[in-house]
Protein backbone atom coordinates (compact mmCIF):
# COMPACT_ATOMS: atom_id res chain seq x y z
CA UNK A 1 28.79 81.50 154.54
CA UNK A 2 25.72 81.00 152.38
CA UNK A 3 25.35 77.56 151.91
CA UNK A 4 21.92 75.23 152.65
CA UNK A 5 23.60 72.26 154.06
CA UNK A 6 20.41 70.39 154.26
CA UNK A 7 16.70 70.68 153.42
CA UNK A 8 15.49 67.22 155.20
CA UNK A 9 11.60 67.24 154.00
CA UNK A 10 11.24 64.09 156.14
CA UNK A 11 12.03 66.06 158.94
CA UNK A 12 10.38 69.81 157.82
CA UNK A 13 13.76 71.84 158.63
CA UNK A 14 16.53 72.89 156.34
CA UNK A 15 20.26 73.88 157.70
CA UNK A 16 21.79 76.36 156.70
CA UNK A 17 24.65 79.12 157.03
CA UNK A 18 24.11 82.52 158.03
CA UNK A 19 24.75 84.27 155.12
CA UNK A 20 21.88 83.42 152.88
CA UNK A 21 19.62 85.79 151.41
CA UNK A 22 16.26 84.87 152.49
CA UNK A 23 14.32 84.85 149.14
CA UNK A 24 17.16 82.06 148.23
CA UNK A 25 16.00 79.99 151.11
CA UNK A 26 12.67 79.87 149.97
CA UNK A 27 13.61 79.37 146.63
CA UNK A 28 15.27 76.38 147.61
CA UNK A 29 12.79 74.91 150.20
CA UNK A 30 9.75 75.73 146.92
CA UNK A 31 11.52 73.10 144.77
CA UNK A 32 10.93 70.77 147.66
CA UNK A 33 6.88 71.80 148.00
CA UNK A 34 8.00 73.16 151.44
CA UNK A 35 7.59 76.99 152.93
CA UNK A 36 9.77 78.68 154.98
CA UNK A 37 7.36 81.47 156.75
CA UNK A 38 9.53 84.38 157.97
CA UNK A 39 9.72 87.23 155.40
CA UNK A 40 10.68 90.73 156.24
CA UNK A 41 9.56 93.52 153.26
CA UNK A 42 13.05 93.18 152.20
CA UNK A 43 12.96 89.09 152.21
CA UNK A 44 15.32 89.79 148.80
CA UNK A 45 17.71 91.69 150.19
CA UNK A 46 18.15 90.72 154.17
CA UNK A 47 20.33 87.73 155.48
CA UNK A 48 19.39 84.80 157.21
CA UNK A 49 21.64 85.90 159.85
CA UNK A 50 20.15 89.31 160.37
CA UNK A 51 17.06 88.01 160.65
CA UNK A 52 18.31 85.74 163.18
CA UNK A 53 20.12 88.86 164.92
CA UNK A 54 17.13 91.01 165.10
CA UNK A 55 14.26 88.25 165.35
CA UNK A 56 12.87 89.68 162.17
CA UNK A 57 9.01 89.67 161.78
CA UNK A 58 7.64 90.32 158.17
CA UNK A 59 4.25 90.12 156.52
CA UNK A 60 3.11 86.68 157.46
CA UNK A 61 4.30 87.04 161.23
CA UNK A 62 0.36 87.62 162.01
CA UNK A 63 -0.26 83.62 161.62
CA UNK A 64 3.00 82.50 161.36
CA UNK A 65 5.29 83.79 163.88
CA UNK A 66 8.84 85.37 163.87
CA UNK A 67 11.82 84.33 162.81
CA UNK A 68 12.22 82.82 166.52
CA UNK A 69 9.30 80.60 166.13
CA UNK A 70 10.73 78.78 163.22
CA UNK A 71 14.39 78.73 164.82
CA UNK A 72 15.12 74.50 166.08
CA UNK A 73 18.65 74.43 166.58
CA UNK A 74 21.64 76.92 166.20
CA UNK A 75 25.67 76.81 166.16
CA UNK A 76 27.11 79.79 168.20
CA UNK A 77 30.44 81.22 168.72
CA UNK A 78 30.85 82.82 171.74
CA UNK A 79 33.22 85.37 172.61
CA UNK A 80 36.15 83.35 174.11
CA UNK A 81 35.73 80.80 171.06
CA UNK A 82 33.53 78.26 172.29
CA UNK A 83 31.50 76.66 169.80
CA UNK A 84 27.73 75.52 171.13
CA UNK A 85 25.37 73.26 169.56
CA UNK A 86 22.23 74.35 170.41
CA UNK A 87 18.49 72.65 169.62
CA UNK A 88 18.29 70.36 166.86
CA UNK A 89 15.57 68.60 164.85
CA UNK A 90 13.36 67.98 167.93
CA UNK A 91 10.10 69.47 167.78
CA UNK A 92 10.09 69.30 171.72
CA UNK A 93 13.32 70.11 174.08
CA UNK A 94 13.04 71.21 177.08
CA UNK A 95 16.97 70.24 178.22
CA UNK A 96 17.83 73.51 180.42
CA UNK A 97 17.75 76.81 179.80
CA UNK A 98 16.53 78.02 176.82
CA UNK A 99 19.66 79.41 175.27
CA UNK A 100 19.14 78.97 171.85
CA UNK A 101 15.72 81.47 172.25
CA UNK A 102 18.56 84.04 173.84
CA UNK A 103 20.61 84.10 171.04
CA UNK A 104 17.74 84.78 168.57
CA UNK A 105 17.62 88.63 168.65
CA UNK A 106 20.98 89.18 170.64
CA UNK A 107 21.78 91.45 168.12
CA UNK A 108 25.31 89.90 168.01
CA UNK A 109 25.87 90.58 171.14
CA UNK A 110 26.06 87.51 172.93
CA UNK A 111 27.44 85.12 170.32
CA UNK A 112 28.06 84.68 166.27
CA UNK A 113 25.54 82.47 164.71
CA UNK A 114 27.24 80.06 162.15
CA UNK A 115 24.67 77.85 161.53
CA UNK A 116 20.76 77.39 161.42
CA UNK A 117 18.86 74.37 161.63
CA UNK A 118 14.95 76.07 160.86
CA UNK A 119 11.70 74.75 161.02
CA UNK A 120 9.83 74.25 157.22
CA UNK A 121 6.15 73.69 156.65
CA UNK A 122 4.49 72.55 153.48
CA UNK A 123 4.11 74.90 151.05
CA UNK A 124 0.38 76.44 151.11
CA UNK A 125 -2.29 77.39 148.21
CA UNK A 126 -1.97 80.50 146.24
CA UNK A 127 -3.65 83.06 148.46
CA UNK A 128 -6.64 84.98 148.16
CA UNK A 129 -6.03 88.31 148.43
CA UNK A 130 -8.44 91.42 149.33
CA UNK A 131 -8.13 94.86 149.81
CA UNK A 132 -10.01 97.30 152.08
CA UNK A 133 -10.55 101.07 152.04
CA UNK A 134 -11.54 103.26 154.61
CA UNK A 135 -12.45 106.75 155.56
CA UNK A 136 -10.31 107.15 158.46
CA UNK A 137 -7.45 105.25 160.17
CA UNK A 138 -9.86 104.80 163.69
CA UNK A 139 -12.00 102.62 161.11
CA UNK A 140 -9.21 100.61 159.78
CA UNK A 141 -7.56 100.17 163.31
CA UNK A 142 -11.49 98.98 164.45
CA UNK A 143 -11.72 96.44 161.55
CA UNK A 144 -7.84 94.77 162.53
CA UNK A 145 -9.48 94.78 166.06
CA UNK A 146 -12.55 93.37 165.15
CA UNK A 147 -11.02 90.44 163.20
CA UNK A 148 -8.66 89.39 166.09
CA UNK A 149 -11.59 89.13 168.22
CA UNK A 150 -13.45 87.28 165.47
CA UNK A 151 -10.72 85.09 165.91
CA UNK A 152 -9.19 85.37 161.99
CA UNK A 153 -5.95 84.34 161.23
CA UNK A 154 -5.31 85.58 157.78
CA UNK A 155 -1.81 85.00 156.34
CA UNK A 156 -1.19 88.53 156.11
CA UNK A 157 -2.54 91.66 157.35
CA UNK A 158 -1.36 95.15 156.72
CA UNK A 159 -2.18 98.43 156.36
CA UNK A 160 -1.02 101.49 154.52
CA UNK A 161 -1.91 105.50 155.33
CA UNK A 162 -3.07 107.91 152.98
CA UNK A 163 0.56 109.40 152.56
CA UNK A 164 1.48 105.96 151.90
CA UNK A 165 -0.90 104.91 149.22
CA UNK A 166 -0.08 108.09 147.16
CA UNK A 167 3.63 107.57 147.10
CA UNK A 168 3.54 103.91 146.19
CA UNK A 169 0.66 105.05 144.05
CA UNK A 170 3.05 107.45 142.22
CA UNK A 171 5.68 105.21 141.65
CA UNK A 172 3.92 101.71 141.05
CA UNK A 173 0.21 103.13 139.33
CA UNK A 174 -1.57 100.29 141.51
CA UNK A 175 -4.33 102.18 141.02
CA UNK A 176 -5.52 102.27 144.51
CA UNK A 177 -8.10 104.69 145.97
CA UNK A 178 -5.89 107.76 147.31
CA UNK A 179 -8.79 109.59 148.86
CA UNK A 180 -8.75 106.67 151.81
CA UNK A 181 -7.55 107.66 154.79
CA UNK A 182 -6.02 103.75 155.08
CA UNK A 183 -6.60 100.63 153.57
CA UNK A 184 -5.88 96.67 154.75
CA UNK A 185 -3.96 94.19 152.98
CA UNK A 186 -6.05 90.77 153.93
CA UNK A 187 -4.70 87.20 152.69
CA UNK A 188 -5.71 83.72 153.32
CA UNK A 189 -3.39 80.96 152.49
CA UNK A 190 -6.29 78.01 154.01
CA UNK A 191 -7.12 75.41 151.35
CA UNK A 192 -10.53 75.32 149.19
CA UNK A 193 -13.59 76.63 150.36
CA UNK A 194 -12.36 77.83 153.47
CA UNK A 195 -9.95 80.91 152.37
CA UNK A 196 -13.13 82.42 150.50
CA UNK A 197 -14.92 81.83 154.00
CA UNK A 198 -12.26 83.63 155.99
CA UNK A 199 -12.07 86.44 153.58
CA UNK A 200 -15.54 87.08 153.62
CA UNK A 201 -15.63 87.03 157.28
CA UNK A 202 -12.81 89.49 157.05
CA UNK A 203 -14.46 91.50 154.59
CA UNK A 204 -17.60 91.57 157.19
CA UNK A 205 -15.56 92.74 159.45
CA UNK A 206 -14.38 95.47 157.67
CA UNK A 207 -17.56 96.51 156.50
CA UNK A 208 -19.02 96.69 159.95
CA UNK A 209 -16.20 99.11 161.16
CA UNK A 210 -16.90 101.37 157.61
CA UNK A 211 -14.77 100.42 155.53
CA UNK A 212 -16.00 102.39 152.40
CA UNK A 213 -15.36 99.71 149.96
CA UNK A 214 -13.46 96.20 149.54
CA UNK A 215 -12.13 94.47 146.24
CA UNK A 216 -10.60 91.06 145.37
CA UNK A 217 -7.44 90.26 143.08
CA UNK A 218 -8.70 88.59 140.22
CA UNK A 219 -5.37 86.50 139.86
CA UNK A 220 -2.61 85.35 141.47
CA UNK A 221 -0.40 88.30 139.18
CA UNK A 222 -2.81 91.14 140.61
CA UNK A 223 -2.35 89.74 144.03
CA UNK A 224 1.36 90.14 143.84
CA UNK A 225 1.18 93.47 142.80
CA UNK A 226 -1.10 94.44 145.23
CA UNK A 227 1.82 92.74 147.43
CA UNK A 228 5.02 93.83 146.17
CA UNK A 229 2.72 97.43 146.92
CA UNK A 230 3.32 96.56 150.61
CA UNK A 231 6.62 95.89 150.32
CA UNK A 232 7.54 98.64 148.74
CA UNK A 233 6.46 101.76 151.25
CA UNK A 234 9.13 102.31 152.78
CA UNK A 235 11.19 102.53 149.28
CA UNK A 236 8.45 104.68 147.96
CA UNK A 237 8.63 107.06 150.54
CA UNK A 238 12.35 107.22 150.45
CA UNK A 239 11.43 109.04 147.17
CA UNK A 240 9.54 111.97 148.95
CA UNK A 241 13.01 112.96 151.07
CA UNK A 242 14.88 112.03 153.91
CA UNK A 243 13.00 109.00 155.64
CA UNK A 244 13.17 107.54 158.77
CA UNK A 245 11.42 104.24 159.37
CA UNK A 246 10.34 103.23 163.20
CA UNK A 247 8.94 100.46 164.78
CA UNK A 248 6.84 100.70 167.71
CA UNK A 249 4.18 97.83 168.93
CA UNK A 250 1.42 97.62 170.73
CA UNK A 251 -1.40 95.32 172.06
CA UNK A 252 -3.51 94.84 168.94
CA UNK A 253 -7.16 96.25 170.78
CA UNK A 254 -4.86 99.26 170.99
CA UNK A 255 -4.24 99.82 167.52
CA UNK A 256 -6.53 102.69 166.93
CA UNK A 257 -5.37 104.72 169.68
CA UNK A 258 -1.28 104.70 168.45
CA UNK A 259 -2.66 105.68 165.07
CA UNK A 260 -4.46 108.17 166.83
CA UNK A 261 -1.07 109.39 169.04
CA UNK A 262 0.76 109.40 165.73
CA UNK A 263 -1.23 111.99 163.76
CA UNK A 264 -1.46 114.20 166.82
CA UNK A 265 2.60 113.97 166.93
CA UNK A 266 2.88 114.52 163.57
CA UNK A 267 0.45 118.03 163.97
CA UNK A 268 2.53 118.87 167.21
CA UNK A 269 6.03 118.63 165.62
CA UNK A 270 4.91 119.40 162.05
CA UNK A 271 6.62 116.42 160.55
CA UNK A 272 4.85 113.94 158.11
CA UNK A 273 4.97 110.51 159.44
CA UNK A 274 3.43 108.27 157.57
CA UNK A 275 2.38 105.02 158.56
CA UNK A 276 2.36 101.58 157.26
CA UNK A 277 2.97 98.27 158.86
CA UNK A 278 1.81 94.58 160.62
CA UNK A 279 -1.43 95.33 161.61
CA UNK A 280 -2.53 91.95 162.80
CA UNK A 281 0.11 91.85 165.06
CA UNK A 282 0.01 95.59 166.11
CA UNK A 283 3.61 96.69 164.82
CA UNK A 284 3.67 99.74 163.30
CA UNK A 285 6.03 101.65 161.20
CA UNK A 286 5.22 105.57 161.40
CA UNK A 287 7.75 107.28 158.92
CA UNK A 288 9.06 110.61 159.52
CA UNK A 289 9.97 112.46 156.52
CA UNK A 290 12.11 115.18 156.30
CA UNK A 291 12.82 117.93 153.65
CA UNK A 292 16.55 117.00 152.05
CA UNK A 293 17.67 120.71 153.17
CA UNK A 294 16.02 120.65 156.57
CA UNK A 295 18.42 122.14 159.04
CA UNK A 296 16.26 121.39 161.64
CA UNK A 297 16.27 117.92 160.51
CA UNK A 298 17.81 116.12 163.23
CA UNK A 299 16.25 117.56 166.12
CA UNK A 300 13.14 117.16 164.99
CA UNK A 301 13.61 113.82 164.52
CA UNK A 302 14.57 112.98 168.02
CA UNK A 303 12.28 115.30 169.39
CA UNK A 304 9.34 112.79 167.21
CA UNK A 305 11.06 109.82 168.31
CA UNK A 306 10.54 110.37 171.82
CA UNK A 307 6.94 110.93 171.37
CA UNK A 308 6.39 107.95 169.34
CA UNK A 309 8.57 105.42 171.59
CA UNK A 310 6.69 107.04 175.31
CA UNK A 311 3.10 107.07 173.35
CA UNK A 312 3.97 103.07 172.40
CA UNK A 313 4.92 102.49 176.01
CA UNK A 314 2.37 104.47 177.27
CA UNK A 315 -0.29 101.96 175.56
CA UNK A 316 1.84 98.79 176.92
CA UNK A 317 3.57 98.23 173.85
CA UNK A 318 6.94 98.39 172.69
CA UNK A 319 9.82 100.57 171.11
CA UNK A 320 10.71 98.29 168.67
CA UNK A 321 8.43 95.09 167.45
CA UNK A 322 10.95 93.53 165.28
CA UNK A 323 14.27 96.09 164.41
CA UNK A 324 15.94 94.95 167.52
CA UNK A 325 17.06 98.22 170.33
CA UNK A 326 20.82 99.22 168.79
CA UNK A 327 21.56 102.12 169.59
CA UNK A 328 18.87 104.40 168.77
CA UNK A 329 16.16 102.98 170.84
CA UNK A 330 18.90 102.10 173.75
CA UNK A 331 17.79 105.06 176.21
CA UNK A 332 14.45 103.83 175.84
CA UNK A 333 14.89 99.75 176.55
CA UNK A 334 15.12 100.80 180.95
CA UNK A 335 12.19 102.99 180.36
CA UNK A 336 10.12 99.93 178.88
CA UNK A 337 11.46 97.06 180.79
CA UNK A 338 12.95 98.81 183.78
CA UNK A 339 16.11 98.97 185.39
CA UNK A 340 15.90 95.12 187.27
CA UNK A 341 15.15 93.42 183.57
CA UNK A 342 18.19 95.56 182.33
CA UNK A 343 20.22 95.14 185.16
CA UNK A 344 19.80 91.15 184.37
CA UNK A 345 20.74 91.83 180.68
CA UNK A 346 23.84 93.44 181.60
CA UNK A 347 24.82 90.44 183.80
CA UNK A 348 24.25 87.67 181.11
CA UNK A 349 26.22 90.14 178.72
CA UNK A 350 28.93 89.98 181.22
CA UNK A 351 28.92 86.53 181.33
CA UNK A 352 28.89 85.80 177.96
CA UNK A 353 31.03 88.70 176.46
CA UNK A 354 32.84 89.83 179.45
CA UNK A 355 35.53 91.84 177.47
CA UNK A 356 32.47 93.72 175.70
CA UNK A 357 34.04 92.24 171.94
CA UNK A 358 30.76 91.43 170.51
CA UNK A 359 28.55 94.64 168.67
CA UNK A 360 29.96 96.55 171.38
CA UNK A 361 27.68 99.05 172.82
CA UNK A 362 24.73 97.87 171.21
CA UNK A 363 21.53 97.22 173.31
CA UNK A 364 22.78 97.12 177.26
């Protein structure tokens, strides 16, 4: 099921079946001079329909949104074979319940998704694209604080560790610094004049909290290195061992202190994690990596887990910002939402799926 059925430019959506790759969508949508937002790191791999199942985020999420914010109607299959039209083309529907936003990120769970109807936008200017280097991850977590507050809204906004510059460093040859402790992607995707403004007020920014030196891509080629760089750290990292990816959240003024919790539960356990991620929306992706002949592997890696998902919680963020619960993260979902939100979960499962047929045992 990977056909587009319609890109309707009059309109700004596209329809499509599940089973598209993502990078084809926008492919498609390009040819139109229209932009489909929602781009996980592995946009060229990843399915339209996973996205859909997990609400994937991806590097533009900061201004942007989630794959639910571009989601306008849906086709669902439910469990005893019902087909529902959900949404539409209307910008604005507020007819009932909000089903179509409770499908989006079921997991499979609740329903098969056959068919998207997504929301388009015209296609934007090349971005401008910056980098920023800094002594210590506290300054870098200041500088994604300080830009929120500032009220930026770049197009993109990541960071990358120390560990995590070397190894894409090693296998790329970016040539980025690899003495900084952590460094920030920044694009702008505003028209004219006013992407150099917002970089340089994001490059004020940066300076202020001590950054230790900034640069610009001098083309649109050395921007989507400097990109594909990004993309790439998990992958790179995979290189160094056995590699375990999370994805904790939290509120983005509390940045600095989960990068903080992280290094102190990497010392404590004595397990590299690290960390790369969506800074400007505050979901991280701390990486533990394991030794290929570590015995202790596995309990170590729970053991780090833990730590990582109650430190997340702990600063009134999340266990997972965009990977979805499964089953990993399942123990945790009652000790972040508590057992009355879960207890409702379970009773629209029932509803929905009440011979448990759907991704059974996944999430509640």
């Amino acid at each position: 099921m990977r056909r587009i059925l319609e890109i309707d430019p009059a309109n700004l959506t596209v329809t499509v079946q599940p089973g598209i790759i993502n990078a084809e969508l926008k492919a498609a949508v390009a040819e139109h001079g229209l932009f489909y937002p929602p781009d996980p790191a592995s946009y060229e791999q990843c399915s339209i329909g996973g996205n859909l199942g997990t609400n994937a985020g991806g590097l533009c999420c900061v201004k942007y949104g989630v794959t639910r914010d571009a989601v306008l109607g849906l086709e669902v299959v439910t469990a005893d074979g019902t087909v529902l039209r959900l949404g539409g083309k209307n910008v604005k529907d507020v007819a009932g319940y909000a089903l179509m936003q409770l499908f989006v990120g079921s997991q499979g769970t609740l329903g098969i998704i056959t068919e998207a109807t997504l929301r388009l936008r015209p296609a934007p200017p090349p971005k401008l694209t910056m980098l920023a280097f800094f002594p210590s991850l506290d300054a870098a977590g200041e500088a994604v604080s300080a830009m929120t507050a500032r009220g930026l809204g770049p197009a993109t906004l990541e960071l990358m560790d120390r560990a995590t510059i070397a190894a894409v460093d090693d296998w790329q040859q970016l040539g980025l610094d690899r003495e900084a402790a952590a460094l920030l992607l920044v694009e702008s995707d505003l028209p004219g004049v006013a992407a150099e403004a917002e970089l340089e007020a994001a490059e004020a920014a940066c300076r202020a909290a001590g950054a230790s030196f900034t640069l610009r891509a001098a083309d649109a080629q050395e921007a989507d290195w400097l990109r594909q760089g990004r993309r790439l750290a998990y992958r790179a990292l995979e290189r160094l061992g056995i590699a375990h990816m999370e994805d904790v959240g939290v509120p983005r003024s509390r940045i600095p202190e989960m990068l903080r919790a992280i290094e102190a539960i990497s010392a404590r356990h004595g397990v590299p994690i690290p960390t790369f991620g969506h800074a400007g929306d505050g979901n991280l992706h701390p990486t533990l990596v394991f030794s290929r002949d570590d015995p202790t592997a596995a309990e170590r890696d729970a053991l780090v887990r833990d730590a990582l998902y109650r430190a997340a919680i702990g600063l009134g963020g999340t266990v997972t910002g965009e990977h979805g619960i499964g089953l990993a993260r399942k123990p945790y979902l009652e000790v972040q939402r508590g057992p009355e939100v879960v207890a409702v979960m379970r009773r629209i499962k029932a509803a929905l799926d009440p011979a448990g047929i759907l991704n059974p045992g996944k999430m509640v």
